[in-house]
C-alpha atoms as a PDB file:
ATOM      1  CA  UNK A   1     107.972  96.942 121.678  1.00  0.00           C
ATOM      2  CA  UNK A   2     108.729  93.625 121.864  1.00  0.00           C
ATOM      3  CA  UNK A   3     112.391  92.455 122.173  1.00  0.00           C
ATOM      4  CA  UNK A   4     112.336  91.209 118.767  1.00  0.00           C
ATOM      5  CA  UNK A   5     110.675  93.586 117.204  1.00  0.00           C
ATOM      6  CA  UNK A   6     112.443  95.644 114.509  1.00  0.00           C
ATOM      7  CA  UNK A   7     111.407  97.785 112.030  1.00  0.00           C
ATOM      8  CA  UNK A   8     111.744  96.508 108.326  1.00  0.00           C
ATOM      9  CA  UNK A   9     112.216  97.911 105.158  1.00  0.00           C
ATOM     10  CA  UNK A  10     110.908  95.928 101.863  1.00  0.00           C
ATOM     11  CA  UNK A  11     110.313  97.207  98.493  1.00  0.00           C
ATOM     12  CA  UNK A  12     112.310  96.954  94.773  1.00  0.00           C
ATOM     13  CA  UNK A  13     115.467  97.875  94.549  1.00  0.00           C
ATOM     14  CA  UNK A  14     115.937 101.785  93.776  1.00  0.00           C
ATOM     15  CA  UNK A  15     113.111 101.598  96.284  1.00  0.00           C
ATOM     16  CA  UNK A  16     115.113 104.013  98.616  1.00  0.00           C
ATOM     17  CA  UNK A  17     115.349 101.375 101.906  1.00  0.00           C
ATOM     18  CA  UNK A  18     118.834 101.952 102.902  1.00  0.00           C
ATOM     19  CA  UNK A  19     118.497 105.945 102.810  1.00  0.00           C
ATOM     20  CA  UNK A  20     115.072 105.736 104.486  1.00  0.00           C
ATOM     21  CA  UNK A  21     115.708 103.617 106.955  1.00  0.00           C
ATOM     22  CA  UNK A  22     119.073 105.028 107.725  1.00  0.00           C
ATOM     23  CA  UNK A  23     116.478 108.561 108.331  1.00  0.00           C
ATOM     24  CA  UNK A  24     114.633 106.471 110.550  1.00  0.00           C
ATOM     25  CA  UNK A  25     117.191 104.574 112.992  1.00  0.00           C
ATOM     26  CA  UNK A  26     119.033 108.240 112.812  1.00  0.00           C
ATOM     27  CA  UNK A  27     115.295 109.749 114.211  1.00  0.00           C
ATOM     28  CA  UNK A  28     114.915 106.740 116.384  1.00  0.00           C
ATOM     29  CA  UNK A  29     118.364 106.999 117.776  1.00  0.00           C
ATOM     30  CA  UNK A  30     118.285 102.843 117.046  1.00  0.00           C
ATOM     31  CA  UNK A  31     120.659 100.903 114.863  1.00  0.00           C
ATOM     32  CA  UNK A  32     120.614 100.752 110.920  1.00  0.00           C
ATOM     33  CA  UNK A  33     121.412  97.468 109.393  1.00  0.00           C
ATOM     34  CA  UNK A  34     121.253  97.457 105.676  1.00  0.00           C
ATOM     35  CA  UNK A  35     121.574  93.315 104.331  1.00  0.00           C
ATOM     36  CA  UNK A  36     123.420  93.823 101.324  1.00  0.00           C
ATOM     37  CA  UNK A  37     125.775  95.759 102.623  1.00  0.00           C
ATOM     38  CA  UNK A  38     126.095  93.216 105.449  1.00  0.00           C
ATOM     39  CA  UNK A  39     126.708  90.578 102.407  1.00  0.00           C
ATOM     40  CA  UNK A  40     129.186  92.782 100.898  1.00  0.00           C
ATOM     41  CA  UNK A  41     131.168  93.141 104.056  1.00  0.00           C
ATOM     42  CA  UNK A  42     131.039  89.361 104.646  1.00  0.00           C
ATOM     43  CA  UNK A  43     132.213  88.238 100.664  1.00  0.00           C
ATOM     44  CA  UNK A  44     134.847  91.478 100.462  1.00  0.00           C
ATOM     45  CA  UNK A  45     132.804  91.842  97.252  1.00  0.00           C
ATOM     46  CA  UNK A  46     130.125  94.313  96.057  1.00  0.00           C
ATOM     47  CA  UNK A  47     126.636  92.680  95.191  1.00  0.00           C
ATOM     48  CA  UNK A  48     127.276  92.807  91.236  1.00  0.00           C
ATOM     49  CA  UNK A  49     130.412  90.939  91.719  1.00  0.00           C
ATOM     50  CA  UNK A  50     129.103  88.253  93.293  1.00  0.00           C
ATOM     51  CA  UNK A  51     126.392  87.926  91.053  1.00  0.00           C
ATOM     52  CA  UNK A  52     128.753  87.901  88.274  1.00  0.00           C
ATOM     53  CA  UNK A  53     131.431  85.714  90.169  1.00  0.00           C
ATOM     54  CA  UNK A  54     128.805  83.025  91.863  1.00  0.00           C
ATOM     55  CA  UNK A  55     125.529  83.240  90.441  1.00  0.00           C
ATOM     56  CA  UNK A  56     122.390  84.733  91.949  1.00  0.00           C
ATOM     57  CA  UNK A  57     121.706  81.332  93.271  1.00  0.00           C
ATOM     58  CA  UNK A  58     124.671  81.987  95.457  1.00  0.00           C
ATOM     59  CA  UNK A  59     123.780  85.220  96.404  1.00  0.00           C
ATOM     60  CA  UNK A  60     120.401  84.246  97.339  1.00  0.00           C
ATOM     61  CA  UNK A  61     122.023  81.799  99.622  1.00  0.00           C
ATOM     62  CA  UNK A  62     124.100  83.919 101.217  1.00  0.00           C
ATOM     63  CA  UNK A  63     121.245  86.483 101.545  1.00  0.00           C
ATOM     64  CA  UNK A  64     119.129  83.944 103.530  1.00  0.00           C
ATOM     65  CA  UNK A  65     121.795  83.226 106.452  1.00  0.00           C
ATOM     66  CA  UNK A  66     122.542  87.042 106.552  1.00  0.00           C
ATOM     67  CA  UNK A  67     119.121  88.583 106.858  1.00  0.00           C
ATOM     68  CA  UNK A  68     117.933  86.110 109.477  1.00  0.00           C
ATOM     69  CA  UNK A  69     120.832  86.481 111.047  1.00  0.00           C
ATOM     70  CA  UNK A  70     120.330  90.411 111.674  1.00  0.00           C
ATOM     71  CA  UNK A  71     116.402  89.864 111.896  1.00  0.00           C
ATOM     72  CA  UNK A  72     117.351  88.003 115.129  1.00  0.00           C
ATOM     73  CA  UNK A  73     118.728  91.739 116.427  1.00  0.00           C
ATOM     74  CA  UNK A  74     116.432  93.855 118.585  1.00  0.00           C
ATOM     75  CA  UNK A  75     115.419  97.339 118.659  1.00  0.00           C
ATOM     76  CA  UNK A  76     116.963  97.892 115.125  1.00  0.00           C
ATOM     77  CA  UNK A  77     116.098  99.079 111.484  1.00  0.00           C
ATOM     78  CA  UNK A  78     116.772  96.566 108.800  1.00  0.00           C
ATOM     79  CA  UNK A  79     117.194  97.389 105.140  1.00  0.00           C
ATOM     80  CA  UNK A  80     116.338  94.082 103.454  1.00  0.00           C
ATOM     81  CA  UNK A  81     117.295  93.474  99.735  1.00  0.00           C
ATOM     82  CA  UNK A  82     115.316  93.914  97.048  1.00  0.00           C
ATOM     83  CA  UNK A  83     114.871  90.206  96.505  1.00  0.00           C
ATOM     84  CA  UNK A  84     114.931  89.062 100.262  1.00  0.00           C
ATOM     85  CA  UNK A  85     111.468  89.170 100.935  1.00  0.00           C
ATOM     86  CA  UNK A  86     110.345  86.876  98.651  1.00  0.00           C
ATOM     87  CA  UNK A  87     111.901  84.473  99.977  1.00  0.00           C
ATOM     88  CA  UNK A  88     109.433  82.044 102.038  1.00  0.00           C
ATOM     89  CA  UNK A  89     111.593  81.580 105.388  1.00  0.00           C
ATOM     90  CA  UNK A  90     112.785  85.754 105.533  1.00  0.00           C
ATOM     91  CA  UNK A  91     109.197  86.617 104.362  1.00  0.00           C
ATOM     92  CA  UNK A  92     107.930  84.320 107.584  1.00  0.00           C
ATOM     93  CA  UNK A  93     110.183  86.166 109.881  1.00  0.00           C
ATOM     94  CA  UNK A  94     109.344  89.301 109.079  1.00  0.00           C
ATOM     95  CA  UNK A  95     106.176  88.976 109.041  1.00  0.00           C
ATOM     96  CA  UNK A  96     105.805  87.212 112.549  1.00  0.00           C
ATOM     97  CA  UNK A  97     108.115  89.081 114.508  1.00  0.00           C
ATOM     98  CA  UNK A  98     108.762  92.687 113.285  1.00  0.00           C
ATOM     99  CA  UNK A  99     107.060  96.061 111.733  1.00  0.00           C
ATOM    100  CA  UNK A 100     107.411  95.531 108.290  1.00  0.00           C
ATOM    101  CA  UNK A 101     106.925  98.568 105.326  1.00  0.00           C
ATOM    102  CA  UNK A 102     107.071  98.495 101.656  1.00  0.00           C
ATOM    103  CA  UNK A 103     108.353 101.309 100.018  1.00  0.00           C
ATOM    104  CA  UNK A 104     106.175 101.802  97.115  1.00  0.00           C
ATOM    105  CA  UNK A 105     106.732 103.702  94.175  1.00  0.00           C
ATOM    106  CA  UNK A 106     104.998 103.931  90.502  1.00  0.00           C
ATOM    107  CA  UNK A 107     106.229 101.347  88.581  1.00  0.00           C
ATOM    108  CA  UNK A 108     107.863 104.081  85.554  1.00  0.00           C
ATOM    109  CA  UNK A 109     109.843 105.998  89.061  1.00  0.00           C
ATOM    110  CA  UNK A 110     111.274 102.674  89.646  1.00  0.00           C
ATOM    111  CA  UNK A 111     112.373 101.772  86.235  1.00  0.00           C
ATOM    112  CA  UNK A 112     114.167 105.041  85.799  1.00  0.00           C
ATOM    113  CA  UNK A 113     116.019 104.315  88.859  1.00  0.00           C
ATOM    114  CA  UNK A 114     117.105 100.908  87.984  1.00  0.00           C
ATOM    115  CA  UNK A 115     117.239 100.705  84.246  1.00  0.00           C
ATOM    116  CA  UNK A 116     120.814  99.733  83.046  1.00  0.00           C
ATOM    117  CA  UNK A 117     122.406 100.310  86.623  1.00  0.00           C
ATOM    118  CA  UNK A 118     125.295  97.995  87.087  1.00  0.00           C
ATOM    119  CA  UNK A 119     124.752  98.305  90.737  1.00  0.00           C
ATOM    120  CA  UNK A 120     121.569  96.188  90.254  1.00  0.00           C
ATOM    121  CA  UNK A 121     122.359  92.910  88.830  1.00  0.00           C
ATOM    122  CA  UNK A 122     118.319  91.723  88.403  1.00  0.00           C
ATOM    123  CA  UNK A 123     117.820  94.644  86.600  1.00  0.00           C
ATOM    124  CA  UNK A 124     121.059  95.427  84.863  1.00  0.00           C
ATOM    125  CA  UNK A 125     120.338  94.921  80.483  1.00  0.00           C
ATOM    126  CA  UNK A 126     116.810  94.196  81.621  1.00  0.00           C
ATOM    127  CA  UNK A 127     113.934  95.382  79.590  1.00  0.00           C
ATOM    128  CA  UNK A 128     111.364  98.044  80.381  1.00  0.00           C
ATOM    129  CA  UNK A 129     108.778  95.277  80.114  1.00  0.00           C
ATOM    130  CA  UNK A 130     111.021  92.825  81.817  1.00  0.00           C
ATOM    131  CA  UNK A 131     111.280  95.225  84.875  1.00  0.00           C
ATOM    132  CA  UNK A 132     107.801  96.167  84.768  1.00  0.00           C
ATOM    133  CA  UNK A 133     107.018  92.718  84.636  1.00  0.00           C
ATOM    134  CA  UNK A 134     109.718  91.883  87.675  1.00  0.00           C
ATOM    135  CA  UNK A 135     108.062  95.127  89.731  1.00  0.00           C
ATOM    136  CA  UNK A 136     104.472  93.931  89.228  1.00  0.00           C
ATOM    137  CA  UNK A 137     105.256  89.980  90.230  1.00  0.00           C
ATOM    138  CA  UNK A 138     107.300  91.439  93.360  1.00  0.00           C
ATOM    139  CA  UNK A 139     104.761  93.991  94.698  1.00  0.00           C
ATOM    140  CA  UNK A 140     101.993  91.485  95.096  1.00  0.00           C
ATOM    141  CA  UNK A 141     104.546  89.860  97.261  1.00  0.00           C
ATOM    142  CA  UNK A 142     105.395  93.355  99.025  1.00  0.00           C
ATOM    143  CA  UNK A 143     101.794  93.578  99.073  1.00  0.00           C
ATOM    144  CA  UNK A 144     101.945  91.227 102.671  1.00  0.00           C
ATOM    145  CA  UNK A 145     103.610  93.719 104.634  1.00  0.00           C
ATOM    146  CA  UNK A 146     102.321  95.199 107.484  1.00  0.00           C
ATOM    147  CA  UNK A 147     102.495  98.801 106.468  1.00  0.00           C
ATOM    148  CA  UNK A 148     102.513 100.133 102.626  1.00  0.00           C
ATOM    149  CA  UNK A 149     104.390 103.624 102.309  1.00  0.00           C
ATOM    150  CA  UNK A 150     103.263 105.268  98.938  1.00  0.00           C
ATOM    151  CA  UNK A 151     106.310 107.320  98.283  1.00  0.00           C
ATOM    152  CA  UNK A 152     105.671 108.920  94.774  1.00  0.00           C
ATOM    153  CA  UNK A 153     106.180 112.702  95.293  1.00  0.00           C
ATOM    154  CA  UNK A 154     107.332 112.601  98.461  1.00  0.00           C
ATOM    155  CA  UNK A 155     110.854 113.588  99.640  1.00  0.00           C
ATOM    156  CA  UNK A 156     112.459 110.650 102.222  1.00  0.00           C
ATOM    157  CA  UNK A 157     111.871 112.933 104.758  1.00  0.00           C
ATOM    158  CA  UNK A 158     108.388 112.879 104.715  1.00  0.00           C
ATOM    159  CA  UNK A 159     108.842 109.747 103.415  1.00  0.00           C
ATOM    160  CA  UNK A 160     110.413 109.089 107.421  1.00  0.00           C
ATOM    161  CA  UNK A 161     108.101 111.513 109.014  1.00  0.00           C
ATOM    162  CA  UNK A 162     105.097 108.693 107.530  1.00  0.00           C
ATOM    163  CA  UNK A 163     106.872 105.701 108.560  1.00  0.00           C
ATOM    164  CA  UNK A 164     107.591 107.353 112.230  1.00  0.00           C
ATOM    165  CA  UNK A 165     103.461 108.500 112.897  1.00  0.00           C
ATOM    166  CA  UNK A 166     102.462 104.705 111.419  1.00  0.00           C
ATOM    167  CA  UNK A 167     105.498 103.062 113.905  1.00  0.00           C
ATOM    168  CA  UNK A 168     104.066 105.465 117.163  1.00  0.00           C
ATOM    169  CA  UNK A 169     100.396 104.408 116.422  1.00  0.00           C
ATOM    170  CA  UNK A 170     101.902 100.750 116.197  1.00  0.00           C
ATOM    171  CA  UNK A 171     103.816 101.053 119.339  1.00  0.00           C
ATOM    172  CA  UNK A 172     101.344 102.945 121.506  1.00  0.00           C
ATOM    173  CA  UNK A 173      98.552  99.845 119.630  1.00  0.00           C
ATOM    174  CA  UNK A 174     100.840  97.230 120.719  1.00  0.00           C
ATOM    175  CA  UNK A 175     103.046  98.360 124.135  1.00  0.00           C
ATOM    176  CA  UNK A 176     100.668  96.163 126.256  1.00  0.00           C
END
């Protein structure tokens, strides 16, 4: 692997990145780093309040410095938020330098997950066609990682068990 390698997790929101990955690093015996949590430890403030307190402009800000700050770690798993890959100088990193996988899931799974969760700021008092819309424009983006998981009736443990045969067949690919 190379030293900056890391394995990254992509996908919408509701996506299941942070409990996947977390399966992952736990399987890998590597470290988990999930962004917005990163950005809520930073702020002292969960990701709703600071799109409530500063705007999402701020929080996309914010998002930037902190995800290519950890994307500079080695050996690591990276949970990246829902939003972070679409932007052009994360999107660059990842796709350079690490394993990247996009957590996809039919478009009504996702909506159930998200719809009217105050968690979720993009999608909270959203429309289903406004998500569906918001899903569709963000998986051709998604669509440019490395490695697309289809997760729909899976459990995140085979979900894992997936992502860890496609990272071995990367690693043995790529060692030399």
């Amino acid at each position: 692997m190379k030293s900056k390698e890391n394995l990254v997790f992509l996908g919408m929101m509701g996506s299941g990145k942070s409990s996947i990955g977390s399966i992952v690093s736990n399987k890998l015996n590597i470290e988990f780093i999930d962004v917005d949590q990163k950005i809520e430890e930073k702020l002292g403030l969960k990701i709703s309040k600071i799109f409530a307190n500063k705007g999402e402009k701020y929080f996309r800000e914010i998002e930037e410095i902190v995800s290519l700050k950890m994307l500079k770690k080695s050996h690591s798993v990276i949970s990246l938020g829902g939003g972070a890959f679409l932007n052009n100088k994360i999107k660059k990193e990842v796709l350079e330098n690490h394993i990247s996988f996009w957590l996809n899931w039919d478009i009504k799974t996702l909506i159930d997950r998200i719809k009217n969760s105050p968690k979720r700021p993009v999608a909270f008092n959203a429309s289903k066609n406004e998500l569906t819309d918001l899903i569709k424009k963000r998986s051709i983006i998604y669509s440019k990682a490395m490695y697309r998981i289809d997760c729909e009736n899976l459990t995140k443990n085979e979900i894992a068990k997936n992502i860890l045969k496609i990272y071995e067949a990367h690693y043995l690919k790529y060692k030399d």
